[in-house]
Structures are given as structure tokens and as C-alpha cells.
PDB file of N, CA and C in Angstrom:
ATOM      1  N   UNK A   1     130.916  94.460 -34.178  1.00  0.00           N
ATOM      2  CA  UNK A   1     129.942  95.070 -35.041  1.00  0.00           C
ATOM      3  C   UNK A   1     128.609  95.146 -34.289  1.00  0.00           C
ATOM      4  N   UNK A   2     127.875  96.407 -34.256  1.00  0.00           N
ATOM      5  CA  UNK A   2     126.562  96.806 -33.584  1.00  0.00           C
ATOM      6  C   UNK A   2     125.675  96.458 -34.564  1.00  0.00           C
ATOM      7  N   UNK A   3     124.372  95.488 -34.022  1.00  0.00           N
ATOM      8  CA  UNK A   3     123.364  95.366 -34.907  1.00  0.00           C
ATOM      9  C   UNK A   3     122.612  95.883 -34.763  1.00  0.00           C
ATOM     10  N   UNK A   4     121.347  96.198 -35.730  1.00  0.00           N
ATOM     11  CA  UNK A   4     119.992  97.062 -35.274  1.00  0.00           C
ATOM     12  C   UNK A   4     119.126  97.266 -34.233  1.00  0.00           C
ATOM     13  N   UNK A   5     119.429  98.385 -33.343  1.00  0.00           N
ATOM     14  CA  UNK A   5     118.395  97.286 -32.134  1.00  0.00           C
ATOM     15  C   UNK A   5     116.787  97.972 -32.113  1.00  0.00           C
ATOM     16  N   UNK A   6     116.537  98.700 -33.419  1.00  0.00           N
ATOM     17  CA  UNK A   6     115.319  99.354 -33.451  1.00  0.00           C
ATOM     18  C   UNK A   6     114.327  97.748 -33.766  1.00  0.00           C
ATOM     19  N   UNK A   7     113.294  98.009 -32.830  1.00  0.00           N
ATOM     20  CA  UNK A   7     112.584  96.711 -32.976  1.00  0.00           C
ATOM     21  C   UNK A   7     111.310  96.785 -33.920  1.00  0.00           C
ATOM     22  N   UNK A   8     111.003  97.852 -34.688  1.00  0.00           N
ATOM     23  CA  UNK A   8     110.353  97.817 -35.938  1.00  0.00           C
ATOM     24  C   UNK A   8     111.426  99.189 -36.854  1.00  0.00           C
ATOM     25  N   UNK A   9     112.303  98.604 -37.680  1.00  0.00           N
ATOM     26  CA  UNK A   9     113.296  99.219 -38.233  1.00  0.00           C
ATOM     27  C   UNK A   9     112.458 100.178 -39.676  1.00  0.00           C
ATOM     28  N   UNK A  10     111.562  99.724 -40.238  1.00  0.00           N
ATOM     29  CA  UNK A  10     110.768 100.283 -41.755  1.00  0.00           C
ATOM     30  C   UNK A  10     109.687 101.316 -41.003  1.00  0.00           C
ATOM     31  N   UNK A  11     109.144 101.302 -39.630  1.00  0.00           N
ATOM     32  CA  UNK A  11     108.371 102.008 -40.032  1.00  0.00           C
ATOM     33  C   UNK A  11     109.062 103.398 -38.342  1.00  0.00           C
ATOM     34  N   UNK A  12     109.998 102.898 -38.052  1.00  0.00           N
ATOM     35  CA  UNK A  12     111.052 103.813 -36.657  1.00  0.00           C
ATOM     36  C   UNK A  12     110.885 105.744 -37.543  1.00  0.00           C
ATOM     37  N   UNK A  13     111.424 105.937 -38.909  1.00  0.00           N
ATOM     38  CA  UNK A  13     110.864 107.183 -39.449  1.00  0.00           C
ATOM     39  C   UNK A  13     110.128 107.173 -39.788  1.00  0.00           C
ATOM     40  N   UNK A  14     109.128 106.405 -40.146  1.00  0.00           N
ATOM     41  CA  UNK A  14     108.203 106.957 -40.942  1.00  0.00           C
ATOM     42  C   UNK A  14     107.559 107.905 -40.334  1.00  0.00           C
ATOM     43  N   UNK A  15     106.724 108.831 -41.305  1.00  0.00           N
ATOM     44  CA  UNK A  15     105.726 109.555 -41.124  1.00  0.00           C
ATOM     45  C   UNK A  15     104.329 109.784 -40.434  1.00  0.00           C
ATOM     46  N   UNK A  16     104.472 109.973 -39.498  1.00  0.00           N
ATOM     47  CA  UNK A  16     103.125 109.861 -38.750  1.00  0.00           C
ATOM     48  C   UNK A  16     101.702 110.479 -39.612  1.00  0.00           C
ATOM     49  N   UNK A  17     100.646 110.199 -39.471  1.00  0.00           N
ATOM     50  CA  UNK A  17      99.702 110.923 -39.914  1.00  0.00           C
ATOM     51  C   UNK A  17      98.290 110.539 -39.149  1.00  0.00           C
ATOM     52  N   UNK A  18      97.005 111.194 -39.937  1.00  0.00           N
ATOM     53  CA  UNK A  18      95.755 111.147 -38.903  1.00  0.00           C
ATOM     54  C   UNK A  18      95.361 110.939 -40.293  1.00  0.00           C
ATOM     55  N   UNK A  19      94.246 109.632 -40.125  1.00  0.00           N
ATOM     56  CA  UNK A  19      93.615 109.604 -41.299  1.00  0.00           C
ATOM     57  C   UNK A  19      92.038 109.009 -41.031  1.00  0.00           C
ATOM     58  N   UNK A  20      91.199 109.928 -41.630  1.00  0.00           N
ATOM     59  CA  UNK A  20      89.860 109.055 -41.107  1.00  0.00           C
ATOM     60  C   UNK A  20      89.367 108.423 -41.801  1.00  0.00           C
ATOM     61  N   UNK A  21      88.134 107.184 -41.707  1.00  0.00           N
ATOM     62  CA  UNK A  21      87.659 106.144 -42.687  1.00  0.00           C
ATOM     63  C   UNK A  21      86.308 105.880 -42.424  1.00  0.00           C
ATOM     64  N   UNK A  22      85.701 105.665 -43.460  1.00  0.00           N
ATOM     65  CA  UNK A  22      84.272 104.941 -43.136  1.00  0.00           C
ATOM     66  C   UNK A  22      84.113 103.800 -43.974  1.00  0.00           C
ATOM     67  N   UNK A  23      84.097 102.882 -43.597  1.00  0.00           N
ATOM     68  CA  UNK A  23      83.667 101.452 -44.030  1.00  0.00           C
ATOM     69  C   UNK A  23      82.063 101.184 -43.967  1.00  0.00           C
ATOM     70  N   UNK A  24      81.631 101.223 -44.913  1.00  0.00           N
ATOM     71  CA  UNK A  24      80.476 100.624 -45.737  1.00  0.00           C
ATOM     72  C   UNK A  24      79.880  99.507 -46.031  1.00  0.00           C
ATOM     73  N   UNK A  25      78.975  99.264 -45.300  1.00  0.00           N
ATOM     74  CA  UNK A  25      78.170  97.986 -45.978  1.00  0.00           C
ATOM     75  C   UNK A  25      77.371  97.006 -45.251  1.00  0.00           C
ATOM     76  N   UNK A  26      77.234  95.700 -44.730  1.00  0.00           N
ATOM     77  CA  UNK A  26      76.334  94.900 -43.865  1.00  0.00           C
ATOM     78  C   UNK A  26      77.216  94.826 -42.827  1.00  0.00           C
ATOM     79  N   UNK A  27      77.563  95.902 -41.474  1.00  0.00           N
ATOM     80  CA  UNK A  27      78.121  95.194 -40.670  1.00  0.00           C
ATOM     81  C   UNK A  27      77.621  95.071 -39.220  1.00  0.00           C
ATOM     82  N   UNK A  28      77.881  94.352 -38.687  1.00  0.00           N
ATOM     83  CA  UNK A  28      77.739  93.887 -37.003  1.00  0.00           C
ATOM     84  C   UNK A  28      78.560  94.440 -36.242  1.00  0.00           C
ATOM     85  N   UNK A  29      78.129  95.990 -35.377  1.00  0.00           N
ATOM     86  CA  UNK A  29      79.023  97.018 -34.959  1.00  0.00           C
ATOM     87  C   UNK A  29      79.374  96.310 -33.952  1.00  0.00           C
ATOM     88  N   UNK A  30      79.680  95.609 -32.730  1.00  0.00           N
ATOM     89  CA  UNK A  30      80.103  94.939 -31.829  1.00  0.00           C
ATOM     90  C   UNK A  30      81.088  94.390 -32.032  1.00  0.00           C
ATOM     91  N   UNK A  31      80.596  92.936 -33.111  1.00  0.00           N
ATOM     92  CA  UNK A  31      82.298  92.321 -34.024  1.00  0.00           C
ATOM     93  C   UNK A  31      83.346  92.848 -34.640  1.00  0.00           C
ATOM     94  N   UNK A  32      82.486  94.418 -35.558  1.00  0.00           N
ATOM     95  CA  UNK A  32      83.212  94.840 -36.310  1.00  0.00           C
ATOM     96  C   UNK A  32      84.280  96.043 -35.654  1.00  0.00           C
ATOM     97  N   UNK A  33      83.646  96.351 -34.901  1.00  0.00           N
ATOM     98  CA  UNK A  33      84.431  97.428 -33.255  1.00  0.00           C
ATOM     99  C   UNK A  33      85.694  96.878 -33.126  1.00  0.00           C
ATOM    100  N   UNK A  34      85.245  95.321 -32.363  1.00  0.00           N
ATOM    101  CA  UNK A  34      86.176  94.695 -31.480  1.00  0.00           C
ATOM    102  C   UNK A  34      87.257  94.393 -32.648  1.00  0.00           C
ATOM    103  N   UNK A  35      87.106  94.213 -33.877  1.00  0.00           N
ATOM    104  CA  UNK A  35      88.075  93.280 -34.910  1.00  0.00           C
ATOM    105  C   UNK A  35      89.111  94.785 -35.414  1.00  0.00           C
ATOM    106  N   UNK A  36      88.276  95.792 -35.734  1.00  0.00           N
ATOM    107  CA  UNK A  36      89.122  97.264 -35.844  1.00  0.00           C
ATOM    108  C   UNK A  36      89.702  97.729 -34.646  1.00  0.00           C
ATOM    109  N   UNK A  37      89.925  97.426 -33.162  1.00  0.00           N
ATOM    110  CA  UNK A  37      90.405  97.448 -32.122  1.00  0.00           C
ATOM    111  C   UNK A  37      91.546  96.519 -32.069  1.00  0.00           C
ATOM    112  N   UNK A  38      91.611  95.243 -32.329  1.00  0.00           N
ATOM    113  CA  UNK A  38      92.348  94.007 -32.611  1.00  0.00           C
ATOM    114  C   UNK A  38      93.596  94.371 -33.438  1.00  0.00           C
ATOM    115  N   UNK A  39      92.779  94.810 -34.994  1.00  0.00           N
ATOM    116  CA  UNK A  39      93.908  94.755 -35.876  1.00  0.00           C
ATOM    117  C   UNK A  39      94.785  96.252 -35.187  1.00  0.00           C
ATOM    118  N   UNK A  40      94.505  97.521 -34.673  1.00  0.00           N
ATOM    119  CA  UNK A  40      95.187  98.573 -34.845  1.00  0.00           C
ATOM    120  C   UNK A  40      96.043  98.131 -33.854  1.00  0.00           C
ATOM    121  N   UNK A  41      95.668  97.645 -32.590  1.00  0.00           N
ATOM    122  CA  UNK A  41      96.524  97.564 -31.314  1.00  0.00           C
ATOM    123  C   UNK A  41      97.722  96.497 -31.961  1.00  0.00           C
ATOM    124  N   UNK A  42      97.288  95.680 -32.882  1.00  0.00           N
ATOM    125  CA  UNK A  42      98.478  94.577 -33.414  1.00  0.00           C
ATOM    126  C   UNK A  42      99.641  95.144 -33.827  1.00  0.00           C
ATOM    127  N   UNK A  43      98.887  96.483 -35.109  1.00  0.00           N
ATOM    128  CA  UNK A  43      99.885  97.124 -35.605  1.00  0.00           C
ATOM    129  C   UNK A  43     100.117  99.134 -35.036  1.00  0.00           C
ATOM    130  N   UNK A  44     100.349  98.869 -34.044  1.00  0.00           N
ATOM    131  CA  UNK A  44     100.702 100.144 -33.044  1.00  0.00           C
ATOM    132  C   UNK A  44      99.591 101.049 -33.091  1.00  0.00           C
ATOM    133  N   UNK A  45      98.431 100.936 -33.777  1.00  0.00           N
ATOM    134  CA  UNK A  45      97.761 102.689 -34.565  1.00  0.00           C
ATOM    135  C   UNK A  45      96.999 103.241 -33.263  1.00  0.00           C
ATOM    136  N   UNK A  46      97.013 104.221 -33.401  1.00  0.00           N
ATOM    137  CA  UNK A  46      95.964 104.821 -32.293  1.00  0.00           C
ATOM    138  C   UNK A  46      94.537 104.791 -33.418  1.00  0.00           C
ATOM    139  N   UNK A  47      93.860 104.232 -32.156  1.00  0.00           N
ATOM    140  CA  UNK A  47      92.363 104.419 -33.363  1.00  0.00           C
ATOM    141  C   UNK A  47      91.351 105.068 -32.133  1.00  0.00           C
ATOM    142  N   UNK A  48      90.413 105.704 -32.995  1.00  0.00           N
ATOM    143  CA  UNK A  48      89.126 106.260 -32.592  1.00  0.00           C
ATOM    144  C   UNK A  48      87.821 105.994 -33.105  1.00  0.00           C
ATOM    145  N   UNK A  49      87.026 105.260 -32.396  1.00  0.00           N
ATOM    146  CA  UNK A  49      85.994 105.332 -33.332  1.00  0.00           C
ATOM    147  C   UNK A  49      84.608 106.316 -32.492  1.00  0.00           C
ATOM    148  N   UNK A  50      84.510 106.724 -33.994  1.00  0.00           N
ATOM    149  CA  UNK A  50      83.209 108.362 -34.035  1.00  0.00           C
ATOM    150  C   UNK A  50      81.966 107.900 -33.739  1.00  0.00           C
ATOM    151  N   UNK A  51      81.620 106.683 -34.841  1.00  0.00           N
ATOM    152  CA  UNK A  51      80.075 105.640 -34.757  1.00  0.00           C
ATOM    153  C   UNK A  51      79.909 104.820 -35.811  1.00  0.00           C
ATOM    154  N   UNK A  52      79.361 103.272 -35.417  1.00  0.00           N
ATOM    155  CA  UNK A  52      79.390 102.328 -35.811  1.00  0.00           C
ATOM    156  C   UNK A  52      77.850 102.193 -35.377  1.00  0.00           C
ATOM    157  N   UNK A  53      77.515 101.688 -36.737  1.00  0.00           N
ATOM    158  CA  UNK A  53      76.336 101.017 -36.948  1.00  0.00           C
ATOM    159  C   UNK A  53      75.957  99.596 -37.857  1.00  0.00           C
ATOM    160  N   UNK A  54      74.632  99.156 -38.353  1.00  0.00           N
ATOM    161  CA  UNK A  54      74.960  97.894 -38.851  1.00  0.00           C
ATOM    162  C   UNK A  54      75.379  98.836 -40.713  1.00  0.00           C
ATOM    163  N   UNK A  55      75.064  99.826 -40.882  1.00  0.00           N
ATOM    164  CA  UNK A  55      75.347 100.152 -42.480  1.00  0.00           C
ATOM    165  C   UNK A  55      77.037 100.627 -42.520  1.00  0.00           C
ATOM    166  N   UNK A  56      77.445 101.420 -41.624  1.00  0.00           N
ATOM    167  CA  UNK A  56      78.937 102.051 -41.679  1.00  0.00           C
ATOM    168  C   UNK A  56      79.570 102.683 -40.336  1.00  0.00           C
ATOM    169  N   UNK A  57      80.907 102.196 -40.385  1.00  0.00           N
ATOM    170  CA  UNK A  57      81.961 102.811 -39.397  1.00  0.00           C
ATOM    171  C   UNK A  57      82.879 103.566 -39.618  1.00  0.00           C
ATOM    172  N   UNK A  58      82.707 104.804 -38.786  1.00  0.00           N
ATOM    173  CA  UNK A  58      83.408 106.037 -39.401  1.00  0.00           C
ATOM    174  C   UNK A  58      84.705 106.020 -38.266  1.00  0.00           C
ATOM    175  N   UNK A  59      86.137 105.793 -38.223  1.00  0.00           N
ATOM    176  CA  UNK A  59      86.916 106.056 -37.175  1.00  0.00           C
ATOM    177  C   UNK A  59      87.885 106.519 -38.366  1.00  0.00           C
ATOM    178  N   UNK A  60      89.175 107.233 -36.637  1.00  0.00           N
ATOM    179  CA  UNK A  60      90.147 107.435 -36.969  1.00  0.00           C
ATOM    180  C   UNK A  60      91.155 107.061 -36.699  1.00  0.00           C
ATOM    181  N   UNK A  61      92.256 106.833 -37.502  1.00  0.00           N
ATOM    182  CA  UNK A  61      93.692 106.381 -36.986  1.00  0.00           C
ATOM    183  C   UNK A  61      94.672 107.032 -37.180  1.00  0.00           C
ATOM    184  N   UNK A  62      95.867 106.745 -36.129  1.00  0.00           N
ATOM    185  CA  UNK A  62      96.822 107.572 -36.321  1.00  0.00           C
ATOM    186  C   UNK A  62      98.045 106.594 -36.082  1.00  0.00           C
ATOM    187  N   UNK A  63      99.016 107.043 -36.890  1.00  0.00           N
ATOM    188  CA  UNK A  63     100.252 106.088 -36.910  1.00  0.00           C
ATOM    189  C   UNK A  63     100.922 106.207 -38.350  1.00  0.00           C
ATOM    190  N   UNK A  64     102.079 105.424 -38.569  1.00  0.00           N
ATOM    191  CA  UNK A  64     102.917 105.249 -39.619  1.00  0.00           C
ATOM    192  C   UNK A  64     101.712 104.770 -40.979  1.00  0.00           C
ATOM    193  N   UNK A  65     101.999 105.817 -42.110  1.00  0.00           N
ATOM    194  CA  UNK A  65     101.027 105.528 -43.367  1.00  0.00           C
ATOM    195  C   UNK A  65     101.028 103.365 -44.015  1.00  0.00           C
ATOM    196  N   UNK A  66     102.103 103.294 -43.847  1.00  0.00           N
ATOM    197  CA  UNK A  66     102.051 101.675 -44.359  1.00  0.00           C
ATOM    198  C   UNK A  66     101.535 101.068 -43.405  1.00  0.00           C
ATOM    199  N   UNK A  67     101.404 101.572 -42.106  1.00  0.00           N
ATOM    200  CA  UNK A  67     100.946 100.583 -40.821  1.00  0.00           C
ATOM    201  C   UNK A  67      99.317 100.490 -41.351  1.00  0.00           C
ATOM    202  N   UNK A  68      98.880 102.042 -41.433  1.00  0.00           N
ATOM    203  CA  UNK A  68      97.490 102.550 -41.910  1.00  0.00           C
ATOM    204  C   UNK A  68      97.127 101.751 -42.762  1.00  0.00           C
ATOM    205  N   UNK A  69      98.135 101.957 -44.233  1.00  0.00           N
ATOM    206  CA  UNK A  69      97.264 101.166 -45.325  1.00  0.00           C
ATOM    207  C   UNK A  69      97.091  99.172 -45.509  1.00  0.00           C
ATOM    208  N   UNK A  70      97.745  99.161 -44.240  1.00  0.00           N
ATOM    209  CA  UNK A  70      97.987  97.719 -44.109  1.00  0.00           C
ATOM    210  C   UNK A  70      96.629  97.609 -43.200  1.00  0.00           C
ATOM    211  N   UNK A  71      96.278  98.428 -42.315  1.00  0.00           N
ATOM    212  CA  UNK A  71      94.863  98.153 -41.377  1.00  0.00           C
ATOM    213  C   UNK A  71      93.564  98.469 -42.246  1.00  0.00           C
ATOM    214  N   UNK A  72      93.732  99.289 -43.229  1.00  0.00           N
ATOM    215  CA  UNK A  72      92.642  99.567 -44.149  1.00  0.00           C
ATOM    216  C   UNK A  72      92.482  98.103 -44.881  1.00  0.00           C
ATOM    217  N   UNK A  73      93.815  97.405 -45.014  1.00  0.00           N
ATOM    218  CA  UNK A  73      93.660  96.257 -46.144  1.00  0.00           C
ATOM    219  C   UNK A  73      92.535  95.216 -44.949  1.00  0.00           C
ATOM    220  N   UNK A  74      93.446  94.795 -43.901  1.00  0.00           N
ATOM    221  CA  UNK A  74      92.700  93.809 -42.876  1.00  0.00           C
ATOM    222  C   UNK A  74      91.530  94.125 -42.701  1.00  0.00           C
ATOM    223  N   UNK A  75      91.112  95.454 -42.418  1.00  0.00           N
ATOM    224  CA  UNK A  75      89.556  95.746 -41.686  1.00  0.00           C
ATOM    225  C   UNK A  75      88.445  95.640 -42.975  1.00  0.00           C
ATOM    226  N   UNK A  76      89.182  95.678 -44.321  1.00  0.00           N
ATOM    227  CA  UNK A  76      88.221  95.888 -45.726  1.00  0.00           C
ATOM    228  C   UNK A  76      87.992  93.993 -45.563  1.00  0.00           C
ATOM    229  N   UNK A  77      89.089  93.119 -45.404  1.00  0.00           N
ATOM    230  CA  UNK A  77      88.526  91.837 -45.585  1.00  0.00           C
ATOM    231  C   UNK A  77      87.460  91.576 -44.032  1.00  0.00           C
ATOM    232  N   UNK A  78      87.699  92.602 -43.081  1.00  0.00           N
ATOM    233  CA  UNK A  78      86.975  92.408 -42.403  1.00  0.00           C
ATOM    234  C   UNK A  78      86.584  91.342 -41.658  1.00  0.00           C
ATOM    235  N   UNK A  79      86.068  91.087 -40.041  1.00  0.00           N
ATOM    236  CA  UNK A  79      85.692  90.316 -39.362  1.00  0.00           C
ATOM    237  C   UNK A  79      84.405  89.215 -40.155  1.00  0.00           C
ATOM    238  N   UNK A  80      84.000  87.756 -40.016  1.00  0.00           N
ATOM    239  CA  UNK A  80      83.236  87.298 -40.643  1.00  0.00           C
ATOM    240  C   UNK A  80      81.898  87.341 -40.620  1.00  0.00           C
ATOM    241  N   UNK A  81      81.560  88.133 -38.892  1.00  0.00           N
ATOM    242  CA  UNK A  81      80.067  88.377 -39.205  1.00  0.00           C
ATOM    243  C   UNK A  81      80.175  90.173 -39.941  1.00  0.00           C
ATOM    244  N   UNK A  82      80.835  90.538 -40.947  1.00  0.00           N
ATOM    245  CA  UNK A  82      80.449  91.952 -41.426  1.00  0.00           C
ATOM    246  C   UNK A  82      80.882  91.437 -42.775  1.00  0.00           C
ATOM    247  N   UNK A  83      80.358  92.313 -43.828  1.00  0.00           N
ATOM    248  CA  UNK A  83      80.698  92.355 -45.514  1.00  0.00           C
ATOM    249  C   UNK A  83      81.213  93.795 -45.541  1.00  0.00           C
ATOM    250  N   UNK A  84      82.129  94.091 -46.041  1.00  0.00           N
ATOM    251  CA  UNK A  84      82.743  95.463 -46.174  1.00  0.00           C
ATOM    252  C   UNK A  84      82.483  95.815 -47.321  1.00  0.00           C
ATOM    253  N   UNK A  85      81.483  96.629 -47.814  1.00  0.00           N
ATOM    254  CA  UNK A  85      80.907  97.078 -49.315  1.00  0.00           C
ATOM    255  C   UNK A  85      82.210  98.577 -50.253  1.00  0.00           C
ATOM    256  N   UNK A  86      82.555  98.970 -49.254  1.00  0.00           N
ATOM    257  CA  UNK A  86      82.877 100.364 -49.613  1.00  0.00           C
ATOM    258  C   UNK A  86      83.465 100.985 -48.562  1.00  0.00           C
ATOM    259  N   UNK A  87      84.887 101.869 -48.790  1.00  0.00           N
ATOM    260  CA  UNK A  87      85.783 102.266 -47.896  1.00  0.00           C
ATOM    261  C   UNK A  87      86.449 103.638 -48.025  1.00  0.00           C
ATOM    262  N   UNK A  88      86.227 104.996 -47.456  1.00  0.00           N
ATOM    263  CA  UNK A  88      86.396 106.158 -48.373  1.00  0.00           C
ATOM    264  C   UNK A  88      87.447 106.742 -46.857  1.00  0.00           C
ATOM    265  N   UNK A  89      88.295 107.300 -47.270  1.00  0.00           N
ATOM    266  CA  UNK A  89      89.144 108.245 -46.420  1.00  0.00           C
ATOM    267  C   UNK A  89      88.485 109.558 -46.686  1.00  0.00           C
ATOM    268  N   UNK A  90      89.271 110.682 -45.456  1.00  0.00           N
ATOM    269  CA  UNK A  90      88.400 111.493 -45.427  1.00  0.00           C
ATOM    270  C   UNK A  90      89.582 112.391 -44.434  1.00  0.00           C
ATOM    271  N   UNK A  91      89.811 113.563 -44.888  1.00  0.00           N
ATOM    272  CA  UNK A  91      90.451 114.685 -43.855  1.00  0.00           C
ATOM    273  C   UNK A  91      90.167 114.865 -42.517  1.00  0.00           C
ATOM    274  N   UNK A  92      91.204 114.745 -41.804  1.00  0.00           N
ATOM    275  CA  UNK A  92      90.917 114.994 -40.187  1.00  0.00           C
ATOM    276  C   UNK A  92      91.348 116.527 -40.437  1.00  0.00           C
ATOM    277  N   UNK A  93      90.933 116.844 -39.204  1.00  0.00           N
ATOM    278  CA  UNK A  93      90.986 118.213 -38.868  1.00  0.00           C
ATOM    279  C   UNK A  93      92.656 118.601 -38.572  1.00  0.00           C
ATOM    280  N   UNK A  94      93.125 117.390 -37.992  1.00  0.00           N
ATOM    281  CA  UNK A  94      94.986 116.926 -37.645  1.00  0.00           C
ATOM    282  C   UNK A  94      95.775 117.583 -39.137  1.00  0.00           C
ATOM    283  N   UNK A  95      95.112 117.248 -40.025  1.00  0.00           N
ATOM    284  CA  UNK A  95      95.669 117.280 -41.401  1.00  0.00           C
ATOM    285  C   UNK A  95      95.688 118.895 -41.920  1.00  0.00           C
ATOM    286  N   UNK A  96      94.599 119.997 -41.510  1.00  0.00           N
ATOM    287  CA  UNK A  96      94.198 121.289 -41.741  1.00  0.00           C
ATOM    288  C   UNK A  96      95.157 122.097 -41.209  1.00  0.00           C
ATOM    289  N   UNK A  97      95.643 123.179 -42.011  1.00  0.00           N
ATOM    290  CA  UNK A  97      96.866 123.875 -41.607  1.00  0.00           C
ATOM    291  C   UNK A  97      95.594 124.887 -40.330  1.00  0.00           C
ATOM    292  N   UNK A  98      96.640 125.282 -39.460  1.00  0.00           N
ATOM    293  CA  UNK A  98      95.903 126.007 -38.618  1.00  0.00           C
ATOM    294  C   UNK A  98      95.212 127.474 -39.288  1.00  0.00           C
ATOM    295  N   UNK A  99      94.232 127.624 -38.647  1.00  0.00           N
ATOM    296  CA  UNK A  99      93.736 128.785 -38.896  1.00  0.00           C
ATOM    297  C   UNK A  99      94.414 130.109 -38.457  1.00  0.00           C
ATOM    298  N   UNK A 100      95.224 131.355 -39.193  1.00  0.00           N
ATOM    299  CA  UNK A 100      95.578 132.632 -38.990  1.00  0.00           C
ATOM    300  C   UNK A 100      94.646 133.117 -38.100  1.00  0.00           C
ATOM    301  N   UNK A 101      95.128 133.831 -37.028  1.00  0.00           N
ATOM    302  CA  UNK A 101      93.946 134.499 -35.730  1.00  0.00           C
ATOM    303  C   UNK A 101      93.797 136.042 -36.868  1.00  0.00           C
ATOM    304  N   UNK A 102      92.410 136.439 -36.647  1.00  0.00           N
ATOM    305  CA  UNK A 102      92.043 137.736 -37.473  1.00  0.00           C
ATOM    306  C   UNK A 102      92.461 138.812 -36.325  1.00  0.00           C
TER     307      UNK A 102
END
């Protein structure tokens, strides 16, 4: 009998997607960089970040949606020098059906 040899078996189909975020509130862009770098590389995501300041960080990620909403959960409790006030998704351009040439 052959056992599974996919080494993450729940998320091998899933759905890829591009999703962008801005996190809101008192944070320390250095800690809060390095800790949203930390968690995505843990859980496979490609991330981008646009700009981080001490009020909000706007990046993007790309990867399996449960991987996503599992990094949205970690990065909202956030590193301990930041308070995460508020967390809004937001359309990538990845997501926009292409434009018809005129």
C-alpha cells in the first residue's frame, strides 16, 4: 500500500490567490516587517511589502487562501512591540480580469 507522499496534503490544490492588506494601528515598521516576513516564509506565502510606517502596513501576499487567512490571523496578534488596531483587504490588480485591447 502507497502512502501520501505530498508533504502539505490540504493545501497541494488549493487555490492560489493575490490578496492585499493593510494593518492599522501603533506599529514599529522594522519589528513589524521582520515578524510579517517570519510568519509568511513559515507558511510558504510570497509576500510584498508596498510601505510600512509607525500608523499602517500595506503588503501583499500570495499563496493558498487558508495559508493567507491563517497569516492575517498571526500578523493581527502581531509582533509585541506593534498593537494591530484594524485590518482591511483590498483588490490586487492579480485579481482584475484583463483589460479588452480597443
Amino acid at each position: 500500500m502507497q502512502g501520501n507522499t505530498d508533504p502539505h496534503p490540504m493545501t497541494a490544490k488549493a487555490d492560489h490567490m493575490t490578496v492585499g492588506f493593510t494593518f492599522s494601528g501603533r506599529l514599529e515598521p522594522q519589528g513589524f516587517i521582520a515578524f510579517a516576513e517570519h510568519r509568511a516564509a513559515r507558511l510558504s506565502l510570497g509576500l510584498t511589502i508596498a510601505a510600512c510606517d509607525h500608523d499602517r502596513c500595506r503588503l501583499t501576499l500570495s499563496g493558498p487562501e487558508a495559508l493567507i487567512d491563517a497569516f492575517e490571523m498571526a500578523v493581527s496578534l502581531g509582533p509585541y512591540d506593534s498593537i494591530v488596531l484594524d485590518v482591511s483587504r483590498f483588490q490586487t490588480d492579480e485579481d482584475l480580469p484583463a483589460k479588452a485591447a480597443s
